[in-house]
N, C-alpha and C. Protein backbone atom coordinates (compact mmCIF):
# COMPACT_ATOMS: atom_id res chain seq x y z
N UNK A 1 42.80 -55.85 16.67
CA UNK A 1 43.75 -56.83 17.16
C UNK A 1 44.11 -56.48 18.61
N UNK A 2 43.88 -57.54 19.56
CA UNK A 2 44.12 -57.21 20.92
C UNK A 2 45.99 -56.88 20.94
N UNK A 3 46.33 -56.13 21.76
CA UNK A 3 47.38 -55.85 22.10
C UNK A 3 48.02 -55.49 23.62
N UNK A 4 48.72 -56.31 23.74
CA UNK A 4 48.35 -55.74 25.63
C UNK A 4 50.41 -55.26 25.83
N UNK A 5 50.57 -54.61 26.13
CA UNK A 5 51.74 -53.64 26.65
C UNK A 5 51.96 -53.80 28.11
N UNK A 6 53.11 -54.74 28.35
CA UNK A 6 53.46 -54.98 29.64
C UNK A 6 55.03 -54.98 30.07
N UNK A 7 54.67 -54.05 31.27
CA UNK A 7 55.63 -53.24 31.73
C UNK A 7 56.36 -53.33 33.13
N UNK A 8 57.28 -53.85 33.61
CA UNK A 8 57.32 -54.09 35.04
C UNK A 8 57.96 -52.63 35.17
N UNK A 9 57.53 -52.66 36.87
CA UNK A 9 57.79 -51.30 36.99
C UNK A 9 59.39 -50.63 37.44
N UNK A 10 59.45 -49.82 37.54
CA UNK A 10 61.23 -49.40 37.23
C UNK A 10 61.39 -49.75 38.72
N UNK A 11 62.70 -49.10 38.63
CA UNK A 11 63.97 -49.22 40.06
C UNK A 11 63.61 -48.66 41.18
N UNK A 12 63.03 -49.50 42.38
CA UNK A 12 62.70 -49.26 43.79
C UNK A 12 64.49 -48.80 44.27
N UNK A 13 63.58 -48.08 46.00
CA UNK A 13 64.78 -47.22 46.58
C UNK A 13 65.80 -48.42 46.50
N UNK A 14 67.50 -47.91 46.67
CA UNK A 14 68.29 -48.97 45.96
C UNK A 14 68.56 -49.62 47.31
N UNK A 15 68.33 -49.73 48.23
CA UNK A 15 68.23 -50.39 49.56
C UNK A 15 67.48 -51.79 49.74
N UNK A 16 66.74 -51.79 48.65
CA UNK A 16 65.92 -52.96 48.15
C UNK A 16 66.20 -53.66 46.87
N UNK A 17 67.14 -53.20 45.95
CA UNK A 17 66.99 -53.92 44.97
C UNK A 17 67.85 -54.90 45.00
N UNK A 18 68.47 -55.61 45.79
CA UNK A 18 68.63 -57.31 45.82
C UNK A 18 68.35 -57.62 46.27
N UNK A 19 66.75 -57.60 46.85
CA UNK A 19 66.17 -58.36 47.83
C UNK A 19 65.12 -58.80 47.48
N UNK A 20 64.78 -59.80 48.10
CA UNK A 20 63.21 -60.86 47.79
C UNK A 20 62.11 -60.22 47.80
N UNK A 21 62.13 -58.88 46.65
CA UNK A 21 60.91 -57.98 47.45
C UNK A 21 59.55 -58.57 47.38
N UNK A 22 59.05 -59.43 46.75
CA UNK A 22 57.40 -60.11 46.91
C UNK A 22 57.17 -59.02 47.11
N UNK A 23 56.08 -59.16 48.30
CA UNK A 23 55.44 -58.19 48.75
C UNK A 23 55.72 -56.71 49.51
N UNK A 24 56.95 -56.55 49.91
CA UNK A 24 57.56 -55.59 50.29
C UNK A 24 57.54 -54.63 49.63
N UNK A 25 56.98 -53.31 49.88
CA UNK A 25 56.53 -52.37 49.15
C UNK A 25 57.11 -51.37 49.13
N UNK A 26 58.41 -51.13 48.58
CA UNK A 26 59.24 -49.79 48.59
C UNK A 26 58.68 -48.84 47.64
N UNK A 27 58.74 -47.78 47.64
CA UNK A 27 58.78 -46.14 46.53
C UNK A 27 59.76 -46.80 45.66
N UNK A 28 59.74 -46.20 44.44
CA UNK A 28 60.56 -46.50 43.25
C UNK A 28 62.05 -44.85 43.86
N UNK A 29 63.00 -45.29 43.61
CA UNK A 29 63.94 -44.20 43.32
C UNK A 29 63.90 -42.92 42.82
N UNK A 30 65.19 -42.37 42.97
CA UNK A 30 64.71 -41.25 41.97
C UNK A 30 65.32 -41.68 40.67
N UNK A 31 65.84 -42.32 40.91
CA UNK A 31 66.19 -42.97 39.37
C UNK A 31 65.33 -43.79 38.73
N UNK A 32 64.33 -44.45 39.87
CA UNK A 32 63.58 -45.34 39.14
C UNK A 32 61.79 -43.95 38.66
N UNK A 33 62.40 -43.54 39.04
CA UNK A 33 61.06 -42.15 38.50
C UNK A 33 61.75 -41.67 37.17
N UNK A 34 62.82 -41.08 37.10
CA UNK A 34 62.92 -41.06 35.40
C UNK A 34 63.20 -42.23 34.82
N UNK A 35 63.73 -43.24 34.89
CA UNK A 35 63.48 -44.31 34.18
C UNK A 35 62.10 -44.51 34.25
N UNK A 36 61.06 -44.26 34.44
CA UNK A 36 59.73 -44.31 34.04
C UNK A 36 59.05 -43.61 33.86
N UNK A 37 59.40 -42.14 33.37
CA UNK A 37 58.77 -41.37 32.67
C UNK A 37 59.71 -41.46 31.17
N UNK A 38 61.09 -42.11 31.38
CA UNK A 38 61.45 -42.40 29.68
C UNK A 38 60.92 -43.30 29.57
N UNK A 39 60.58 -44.32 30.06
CA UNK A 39 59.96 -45.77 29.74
C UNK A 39 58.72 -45.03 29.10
N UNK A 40 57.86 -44.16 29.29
CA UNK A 40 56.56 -44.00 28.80
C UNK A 40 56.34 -42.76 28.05
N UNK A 41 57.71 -42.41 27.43
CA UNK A 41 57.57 -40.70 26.84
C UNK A 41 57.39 -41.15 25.52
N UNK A 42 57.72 -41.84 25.06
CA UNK A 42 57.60 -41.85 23.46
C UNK A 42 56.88 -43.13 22.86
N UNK A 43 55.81 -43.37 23.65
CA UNK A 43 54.90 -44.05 23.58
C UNK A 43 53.32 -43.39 23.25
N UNK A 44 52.82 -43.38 22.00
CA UNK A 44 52.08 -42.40 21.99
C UNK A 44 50.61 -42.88 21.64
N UNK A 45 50.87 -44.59 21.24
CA UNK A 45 48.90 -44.96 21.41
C UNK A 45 48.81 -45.11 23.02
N UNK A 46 49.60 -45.14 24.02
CA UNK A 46 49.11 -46.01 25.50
C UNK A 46 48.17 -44.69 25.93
N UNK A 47 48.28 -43.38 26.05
CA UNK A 47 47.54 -42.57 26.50
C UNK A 47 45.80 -43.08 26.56
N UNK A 48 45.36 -43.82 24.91
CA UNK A 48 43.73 -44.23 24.79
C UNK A 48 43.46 -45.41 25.64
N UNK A 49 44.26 -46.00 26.21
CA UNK A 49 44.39 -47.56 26.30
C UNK A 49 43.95 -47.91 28.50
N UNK A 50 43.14 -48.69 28.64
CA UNK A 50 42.90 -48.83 29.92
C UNK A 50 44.08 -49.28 30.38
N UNK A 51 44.37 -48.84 31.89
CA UNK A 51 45.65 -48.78 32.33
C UNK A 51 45.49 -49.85 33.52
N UNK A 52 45.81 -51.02 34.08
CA UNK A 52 45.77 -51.70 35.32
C UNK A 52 47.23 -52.12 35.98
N UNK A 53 47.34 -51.67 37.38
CA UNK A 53 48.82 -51.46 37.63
C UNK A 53 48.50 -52.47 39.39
N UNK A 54 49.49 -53.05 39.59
CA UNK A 54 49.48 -54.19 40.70
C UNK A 54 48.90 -52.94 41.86
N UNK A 55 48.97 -53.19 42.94
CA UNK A 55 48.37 -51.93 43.91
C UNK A 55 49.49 -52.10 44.63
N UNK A 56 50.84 -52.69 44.60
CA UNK A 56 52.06 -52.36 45.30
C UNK A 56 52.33 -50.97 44.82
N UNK A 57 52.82 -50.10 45.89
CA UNK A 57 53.46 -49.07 45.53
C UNK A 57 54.66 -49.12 44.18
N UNK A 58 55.95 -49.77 44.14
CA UNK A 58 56.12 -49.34 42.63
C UNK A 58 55.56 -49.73 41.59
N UNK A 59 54.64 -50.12 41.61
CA UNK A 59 54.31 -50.56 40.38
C UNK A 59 52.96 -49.09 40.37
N UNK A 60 52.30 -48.59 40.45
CA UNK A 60 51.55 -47.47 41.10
C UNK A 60 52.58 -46.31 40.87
N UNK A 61 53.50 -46.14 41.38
CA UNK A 61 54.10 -44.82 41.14
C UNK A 61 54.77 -45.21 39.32
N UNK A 62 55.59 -46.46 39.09
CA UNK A 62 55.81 -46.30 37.67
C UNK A 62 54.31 -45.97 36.54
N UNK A 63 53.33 -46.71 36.97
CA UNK A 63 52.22 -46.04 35.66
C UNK A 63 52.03 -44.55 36.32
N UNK A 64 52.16 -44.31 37.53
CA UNK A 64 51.37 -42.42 37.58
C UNK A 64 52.41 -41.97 37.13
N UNK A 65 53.94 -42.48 36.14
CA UNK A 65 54.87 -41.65 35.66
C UNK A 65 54.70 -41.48 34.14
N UNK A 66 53.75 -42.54 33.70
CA UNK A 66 53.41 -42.27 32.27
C UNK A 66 51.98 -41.76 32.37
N UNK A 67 50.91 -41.79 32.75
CA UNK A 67 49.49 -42.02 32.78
C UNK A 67 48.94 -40.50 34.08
N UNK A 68 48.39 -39.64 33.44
CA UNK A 68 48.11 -38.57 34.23
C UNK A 68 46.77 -38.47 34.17
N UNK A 69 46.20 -39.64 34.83
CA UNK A 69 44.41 -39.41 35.83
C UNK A 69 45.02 -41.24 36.69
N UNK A 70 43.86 -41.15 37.60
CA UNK A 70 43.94 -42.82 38.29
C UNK A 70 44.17 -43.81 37.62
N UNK A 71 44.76 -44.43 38.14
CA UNK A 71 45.38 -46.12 38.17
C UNK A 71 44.71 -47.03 38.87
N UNK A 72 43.93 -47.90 37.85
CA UNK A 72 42.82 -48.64 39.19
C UNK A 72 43.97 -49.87 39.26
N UNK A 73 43.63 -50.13 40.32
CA UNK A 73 44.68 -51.71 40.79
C UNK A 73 43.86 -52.62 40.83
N UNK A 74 44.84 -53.78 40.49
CA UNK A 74 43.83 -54.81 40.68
C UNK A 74 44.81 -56.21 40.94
N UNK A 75 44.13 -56.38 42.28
CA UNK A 75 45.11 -57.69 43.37
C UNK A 75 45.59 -58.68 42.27
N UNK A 76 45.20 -59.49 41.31
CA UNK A 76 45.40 -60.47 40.59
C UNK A 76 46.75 -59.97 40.25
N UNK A 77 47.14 -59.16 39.73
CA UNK A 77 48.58 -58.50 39.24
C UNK A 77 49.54 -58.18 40.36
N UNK A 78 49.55 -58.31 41.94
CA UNK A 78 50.12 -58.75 42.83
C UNK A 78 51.38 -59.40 42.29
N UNK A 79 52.78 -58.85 43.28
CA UNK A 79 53.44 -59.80 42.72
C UNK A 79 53.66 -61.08 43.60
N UNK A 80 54.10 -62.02 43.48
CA UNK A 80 54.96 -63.51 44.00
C UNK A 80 55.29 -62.95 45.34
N UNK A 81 55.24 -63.56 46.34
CA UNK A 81 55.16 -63.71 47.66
C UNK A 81 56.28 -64.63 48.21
N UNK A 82 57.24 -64.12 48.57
CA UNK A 82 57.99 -65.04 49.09
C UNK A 82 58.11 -65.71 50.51
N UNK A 83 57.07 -65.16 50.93
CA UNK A 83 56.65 -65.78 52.35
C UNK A 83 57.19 -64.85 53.09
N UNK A 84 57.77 -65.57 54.56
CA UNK A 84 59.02 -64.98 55.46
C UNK A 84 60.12 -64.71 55.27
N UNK A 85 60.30 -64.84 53.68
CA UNK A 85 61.98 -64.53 53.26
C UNK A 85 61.58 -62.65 52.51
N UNK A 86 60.53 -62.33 52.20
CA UNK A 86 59.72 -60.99 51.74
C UNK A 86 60.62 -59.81 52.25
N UNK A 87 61.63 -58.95 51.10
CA UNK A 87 62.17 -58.03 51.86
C UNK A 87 63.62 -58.50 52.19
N UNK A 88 63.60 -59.68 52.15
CA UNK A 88 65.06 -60.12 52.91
C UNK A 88 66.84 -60.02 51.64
N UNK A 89 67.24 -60.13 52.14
CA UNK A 89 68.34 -60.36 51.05
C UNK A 89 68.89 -61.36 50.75
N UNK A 90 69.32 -62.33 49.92
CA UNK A 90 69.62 -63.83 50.29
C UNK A 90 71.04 -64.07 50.96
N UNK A 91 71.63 -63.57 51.33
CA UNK A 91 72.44 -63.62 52.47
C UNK A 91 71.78 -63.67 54.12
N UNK A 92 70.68 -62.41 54.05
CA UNK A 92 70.25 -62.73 55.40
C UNK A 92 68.95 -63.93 55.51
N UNK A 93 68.75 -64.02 54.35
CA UNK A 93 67.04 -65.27 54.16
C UNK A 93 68.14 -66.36 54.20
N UNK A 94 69.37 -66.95 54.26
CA UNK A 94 70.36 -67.93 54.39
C UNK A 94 70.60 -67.88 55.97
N UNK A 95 70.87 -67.32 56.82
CA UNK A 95 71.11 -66.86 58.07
C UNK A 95 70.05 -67.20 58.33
N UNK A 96 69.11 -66.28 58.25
CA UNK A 96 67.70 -66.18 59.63
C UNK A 96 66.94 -67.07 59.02
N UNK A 97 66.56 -67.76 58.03
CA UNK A 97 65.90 -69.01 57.74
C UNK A 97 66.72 -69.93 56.46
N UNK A 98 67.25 -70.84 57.12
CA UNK A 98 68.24 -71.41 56.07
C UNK A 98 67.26 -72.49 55.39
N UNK A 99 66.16 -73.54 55.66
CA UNK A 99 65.78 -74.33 55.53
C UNK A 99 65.02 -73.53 54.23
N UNK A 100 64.15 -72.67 54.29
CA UNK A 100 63.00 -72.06 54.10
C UNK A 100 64.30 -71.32 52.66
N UNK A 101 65.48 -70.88 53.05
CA UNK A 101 66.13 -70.07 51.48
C UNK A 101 66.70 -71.90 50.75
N UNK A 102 66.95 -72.49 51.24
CA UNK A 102 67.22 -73.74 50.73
C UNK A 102 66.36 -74.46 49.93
N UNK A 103 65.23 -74.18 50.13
CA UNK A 103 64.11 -74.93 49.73
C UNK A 103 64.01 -73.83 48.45
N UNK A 104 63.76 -72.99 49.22
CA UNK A 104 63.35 -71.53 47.69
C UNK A 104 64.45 -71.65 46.48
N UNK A 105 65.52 -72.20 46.96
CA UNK A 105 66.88 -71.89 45.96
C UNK A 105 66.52 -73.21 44.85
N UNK A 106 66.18 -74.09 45.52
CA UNK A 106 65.35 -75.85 44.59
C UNK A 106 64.56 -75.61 44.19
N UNK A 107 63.52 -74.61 44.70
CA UNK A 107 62.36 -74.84 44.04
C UNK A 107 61.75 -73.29 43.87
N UNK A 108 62.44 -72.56 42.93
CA UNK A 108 62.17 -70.96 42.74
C UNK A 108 60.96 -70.46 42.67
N UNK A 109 59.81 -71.08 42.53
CA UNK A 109 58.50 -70.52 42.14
C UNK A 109 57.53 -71.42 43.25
N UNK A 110 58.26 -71.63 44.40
CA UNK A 110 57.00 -72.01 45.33
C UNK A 110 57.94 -71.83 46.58
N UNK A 111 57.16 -70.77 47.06
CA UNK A 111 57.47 -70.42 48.63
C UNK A 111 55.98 -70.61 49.06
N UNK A 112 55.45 -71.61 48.85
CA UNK A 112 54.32 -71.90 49.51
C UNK A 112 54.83 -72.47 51.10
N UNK A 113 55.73 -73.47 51.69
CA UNK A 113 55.66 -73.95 52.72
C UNK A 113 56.30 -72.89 53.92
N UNK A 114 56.14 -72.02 53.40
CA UNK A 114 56.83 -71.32 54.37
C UNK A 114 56.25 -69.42 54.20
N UNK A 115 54.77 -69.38 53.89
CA UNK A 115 54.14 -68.45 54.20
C UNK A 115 53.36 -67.85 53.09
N UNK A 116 54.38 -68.27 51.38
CA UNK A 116 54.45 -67.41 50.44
C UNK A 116 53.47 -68.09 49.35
N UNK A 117 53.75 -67.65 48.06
CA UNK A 117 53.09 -68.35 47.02
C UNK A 117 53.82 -69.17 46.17
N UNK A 118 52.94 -70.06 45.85
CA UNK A 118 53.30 -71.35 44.93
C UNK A 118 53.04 -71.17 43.41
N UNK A 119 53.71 -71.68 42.37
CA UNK A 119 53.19 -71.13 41.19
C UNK A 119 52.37 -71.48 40.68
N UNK A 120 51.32 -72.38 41.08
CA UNK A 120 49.66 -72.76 40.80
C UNK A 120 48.84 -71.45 41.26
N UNK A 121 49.00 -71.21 42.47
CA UNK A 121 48.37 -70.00 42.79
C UNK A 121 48.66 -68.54 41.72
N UNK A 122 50.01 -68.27 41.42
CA UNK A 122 50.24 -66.85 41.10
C UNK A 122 49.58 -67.18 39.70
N UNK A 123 49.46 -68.33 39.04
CA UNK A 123 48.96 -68.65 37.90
C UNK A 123 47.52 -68.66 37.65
N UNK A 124 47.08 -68.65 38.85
CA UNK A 124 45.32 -68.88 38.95
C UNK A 124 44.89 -67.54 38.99
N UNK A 125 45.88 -66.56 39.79
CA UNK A 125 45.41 -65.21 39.86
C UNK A 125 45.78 -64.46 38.27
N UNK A 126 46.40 -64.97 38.10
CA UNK A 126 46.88 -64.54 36.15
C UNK A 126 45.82 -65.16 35.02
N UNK A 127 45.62 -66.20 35.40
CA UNK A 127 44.38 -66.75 34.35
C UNK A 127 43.06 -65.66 34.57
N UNK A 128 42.32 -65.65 35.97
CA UNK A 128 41.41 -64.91 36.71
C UNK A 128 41.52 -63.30 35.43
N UNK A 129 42.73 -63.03 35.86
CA UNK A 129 43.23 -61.53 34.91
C UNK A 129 43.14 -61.30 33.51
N UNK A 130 43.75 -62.53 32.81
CA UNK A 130 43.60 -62.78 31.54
C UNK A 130 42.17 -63.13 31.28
N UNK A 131 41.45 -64.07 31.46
CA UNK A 131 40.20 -64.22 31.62
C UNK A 131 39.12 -62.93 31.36
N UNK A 132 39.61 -61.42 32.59
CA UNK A 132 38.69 -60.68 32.53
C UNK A 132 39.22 -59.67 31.32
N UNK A 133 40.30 -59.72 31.10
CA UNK A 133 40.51 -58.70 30.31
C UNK A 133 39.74 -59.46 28.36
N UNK A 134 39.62 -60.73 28.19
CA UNK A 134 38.33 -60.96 27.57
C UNK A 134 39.54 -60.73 26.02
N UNK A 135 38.87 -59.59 25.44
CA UNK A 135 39.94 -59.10 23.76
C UNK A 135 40.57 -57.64 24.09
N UNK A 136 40.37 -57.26 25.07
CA UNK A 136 40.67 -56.26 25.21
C UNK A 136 42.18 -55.73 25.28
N UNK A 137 42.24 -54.66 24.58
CA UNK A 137 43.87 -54.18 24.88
C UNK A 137 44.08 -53.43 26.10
N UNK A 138 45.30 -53.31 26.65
CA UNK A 138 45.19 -52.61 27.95
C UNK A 138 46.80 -52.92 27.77
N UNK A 139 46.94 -51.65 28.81
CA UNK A 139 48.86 -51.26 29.57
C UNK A 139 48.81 -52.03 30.87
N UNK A 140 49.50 -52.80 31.42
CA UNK A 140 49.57 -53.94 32.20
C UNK A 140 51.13 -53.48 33.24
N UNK A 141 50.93 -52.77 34.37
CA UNK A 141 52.27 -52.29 34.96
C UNK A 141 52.43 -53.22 35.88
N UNK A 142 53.67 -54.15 36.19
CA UNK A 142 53.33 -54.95 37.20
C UNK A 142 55.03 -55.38 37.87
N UNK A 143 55.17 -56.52 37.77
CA UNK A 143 56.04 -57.28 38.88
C UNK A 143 56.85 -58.33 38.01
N UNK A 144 57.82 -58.80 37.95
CA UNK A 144 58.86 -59.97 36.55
C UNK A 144 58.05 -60.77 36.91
N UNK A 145 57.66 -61.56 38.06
CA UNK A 145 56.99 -63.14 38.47
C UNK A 145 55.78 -62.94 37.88
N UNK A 146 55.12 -61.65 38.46
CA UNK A 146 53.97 -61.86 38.10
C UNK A 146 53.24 -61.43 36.57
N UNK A 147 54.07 -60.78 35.58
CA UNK A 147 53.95 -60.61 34.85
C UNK A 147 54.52 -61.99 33.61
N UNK A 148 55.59 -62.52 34.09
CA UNK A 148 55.87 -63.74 33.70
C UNK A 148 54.33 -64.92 34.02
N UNK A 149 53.49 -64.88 34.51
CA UNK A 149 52.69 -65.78 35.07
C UNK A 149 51.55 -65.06 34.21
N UNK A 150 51.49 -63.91 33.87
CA UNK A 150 50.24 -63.54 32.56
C UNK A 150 50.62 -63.77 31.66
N UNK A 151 52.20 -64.19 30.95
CA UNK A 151 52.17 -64.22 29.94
C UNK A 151 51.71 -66.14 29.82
N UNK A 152 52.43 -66.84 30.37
CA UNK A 152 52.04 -68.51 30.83
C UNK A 152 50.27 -68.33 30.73
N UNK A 153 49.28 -67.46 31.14
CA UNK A 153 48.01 -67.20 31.13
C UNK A 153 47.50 -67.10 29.95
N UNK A 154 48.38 -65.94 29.16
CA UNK A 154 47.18 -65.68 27.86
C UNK A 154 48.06 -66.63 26.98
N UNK A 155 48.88 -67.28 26.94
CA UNK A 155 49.17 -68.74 26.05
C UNK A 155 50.42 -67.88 24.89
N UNK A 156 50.96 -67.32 25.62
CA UNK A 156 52.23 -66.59 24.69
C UNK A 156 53.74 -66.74 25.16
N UNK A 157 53.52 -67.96 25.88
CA UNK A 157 55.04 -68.62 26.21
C UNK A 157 55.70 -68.65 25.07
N UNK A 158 55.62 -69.25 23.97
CA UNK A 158 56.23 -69.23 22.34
C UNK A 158 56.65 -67.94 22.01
N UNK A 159 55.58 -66.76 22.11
CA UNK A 159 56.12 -65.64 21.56
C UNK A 159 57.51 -64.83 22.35
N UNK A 160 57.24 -64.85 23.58
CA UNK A 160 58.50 -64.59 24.84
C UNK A 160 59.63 -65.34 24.99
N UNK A 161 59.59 -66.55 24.10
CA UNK A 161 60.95 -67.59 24.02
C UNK A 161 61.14 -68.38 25.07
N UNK A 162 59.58 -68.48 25.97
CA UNK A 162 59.21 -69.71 26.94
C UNK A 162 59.84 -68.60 28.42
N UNK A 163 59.94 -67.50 28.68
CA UNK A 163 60.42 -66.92 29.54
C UNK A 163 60.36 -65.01 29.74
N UNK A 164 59.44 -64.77 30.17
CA UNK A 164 59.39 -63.18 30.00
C UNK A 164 60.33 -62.66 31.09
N UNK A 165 61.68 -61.95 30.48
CA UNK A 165 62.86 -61.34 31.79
C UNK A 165 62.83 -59.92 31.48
N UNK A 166 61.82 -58.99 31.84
CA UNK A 166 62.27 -57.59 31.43
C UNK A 166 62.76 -57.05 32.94
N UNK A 167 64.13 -56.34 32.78
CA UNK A 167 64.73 -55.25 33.57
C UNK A 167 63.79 -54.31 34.09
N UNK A 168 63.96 -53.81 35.53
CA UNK A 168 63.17 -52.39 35.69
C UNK A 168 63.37 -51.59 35.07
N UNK A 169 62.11 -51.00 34.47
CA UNK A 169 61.80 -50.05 33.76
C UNK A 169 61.61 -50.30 32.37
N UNK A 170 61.57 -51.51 32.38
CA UNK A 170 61.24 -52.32 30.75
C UNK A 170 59.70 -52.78 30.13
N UNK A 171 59.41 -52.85 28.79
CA UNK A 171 58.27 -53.10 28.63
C UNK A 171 58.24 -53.87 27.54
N UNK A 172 57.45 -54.63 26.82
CA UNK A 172 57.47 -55.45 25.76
C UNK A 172 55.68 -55.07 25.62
N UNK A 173 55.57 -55.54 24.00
CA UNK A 173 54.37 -55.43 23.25
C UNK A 173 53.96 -57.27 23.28
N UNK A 174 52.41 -57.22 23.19
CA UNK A 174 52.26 -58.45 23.05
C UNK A 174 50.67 -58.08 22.24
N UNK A 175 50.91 -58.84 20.64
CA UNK A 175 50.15 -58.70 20.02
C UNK A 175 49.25 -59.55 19.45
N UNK A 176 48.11 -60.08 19.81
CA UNK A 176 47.34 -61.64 19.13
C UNK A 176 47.42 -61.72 18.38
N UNK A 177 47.46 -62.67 17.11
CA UNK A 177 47.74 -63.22 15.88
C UNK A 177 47.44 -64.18 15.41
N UNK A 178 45.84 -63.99 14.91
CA UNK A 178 45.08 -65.34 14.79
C UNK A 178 45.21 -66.25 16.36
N UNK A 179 45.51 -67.25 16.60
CA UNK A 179 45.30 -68.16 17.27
C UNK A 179 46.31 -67.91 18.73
N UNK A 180 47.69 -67.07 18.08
CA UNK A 180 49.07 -67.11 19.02
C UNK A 180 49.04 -65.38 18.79
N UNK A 181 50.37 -65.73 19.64
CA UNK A 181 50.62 -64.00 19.58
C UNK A 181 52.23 -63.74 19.49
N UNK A 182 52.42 -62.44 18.85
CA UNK A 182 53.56 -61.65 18.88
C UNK A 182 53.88 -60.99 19.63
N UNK A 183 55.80 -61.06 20.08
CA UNK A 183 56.57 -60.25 20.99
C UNK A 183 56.91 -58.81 20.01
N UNK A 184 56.34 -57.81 20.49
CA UNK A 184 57.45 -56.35 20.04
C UNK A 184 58.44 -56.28 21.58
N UNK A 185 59.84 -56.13 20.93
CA UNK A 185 60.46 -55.65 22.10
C UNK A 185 60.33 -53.81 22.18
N UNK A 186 60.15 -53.57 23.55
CA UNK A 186 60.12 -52.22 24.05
C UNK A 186 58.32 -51.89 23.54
N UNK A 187 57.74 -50.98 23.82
CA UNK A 187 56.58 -50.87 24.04
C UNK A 187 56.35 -50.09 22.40
């Protein structure tokens, strides 16, 4: 039975965590380093299991906190791009581009007109992902958008309650089941 274990990765330096990080690539904390070696201590099939982690830095340092050999990355697991607002805080993405946070605030999943990604795209790179991973089980370390956009991929909106919201340093089980699939909460 395929099973895929997906995990966004814990708490970046705290200088960043209310901000539009897309692509902005902070180190995880030091808090967000033990929150991800508890996230992955008492987890004891993921050790056999192929590991694919976004190639942003936290998401890379949370699997090298459970997983001790390489982490291959792979771009499709990228997270959501918020264009020119990337990094910003929405106080200053209100200031230094008001049109561009106005638009984002209407329309949350497409910062396409203004540099970023649209959610056709983050969805095409999630199908692409789901696609290659075929039946295979695998540990999946990634990003809320973009891990929300694999689950919309492998057709397990139903099992997630139409919405995947895990906290940094959180993980959920996702298990096929005949035709659909099952949520385990926590890994």
């Amino acid at each position: 039975m395929q099973t895929i274990f997906l995990f966004r990765h814990a708490a970046p330096e705290q200088d960043f965590a209310l901000r539009y990080l897309g692509r902005t690539d902070p180190a995880l904390s030091d808090d967000g380093r033990r929150q991800a070696r508890t996230m992955f201590a008492h987890v004891t099939e993921l050790p056999e299991l192929p590991v694919r982690a976004s190639p942003l830095r936290r998401a890379q340092e949370t699997a090298r906190c459970g997983f001790d050999r390489d982490i291959p990355t792979d771009v499709l697991l990228t997270e959501f791009s918020f264009g020119t607002l990337d990094g910003l805080l929405p106080d200053e993405a209100a200031r230094l581009y008001p049109e561009a946070h106005r638009y984002l605030t209407a329309h949350p999943l497409d910062a396409g007109p203004f540099g970023g990604d649209d959610w056709p795209s983050l969805l095409g790179r999630a199908d692409a992902f789901a696609r290659r991973l075929g039946g295979e089980s695998c540990v999946v370390v990634g990003h809320r958008i973009a891990l929300h956009a694999l689950v919309h991929a492998l057709g397990a909106r139903s099992a997630v309650g139409g919405t995947l919201a895990l906290r940094y340093g959180e993980g959920c089980t996702l298990r096929r089941c005949g035709a659909g699939w099952e949520r385990g909460d926590g890994p």
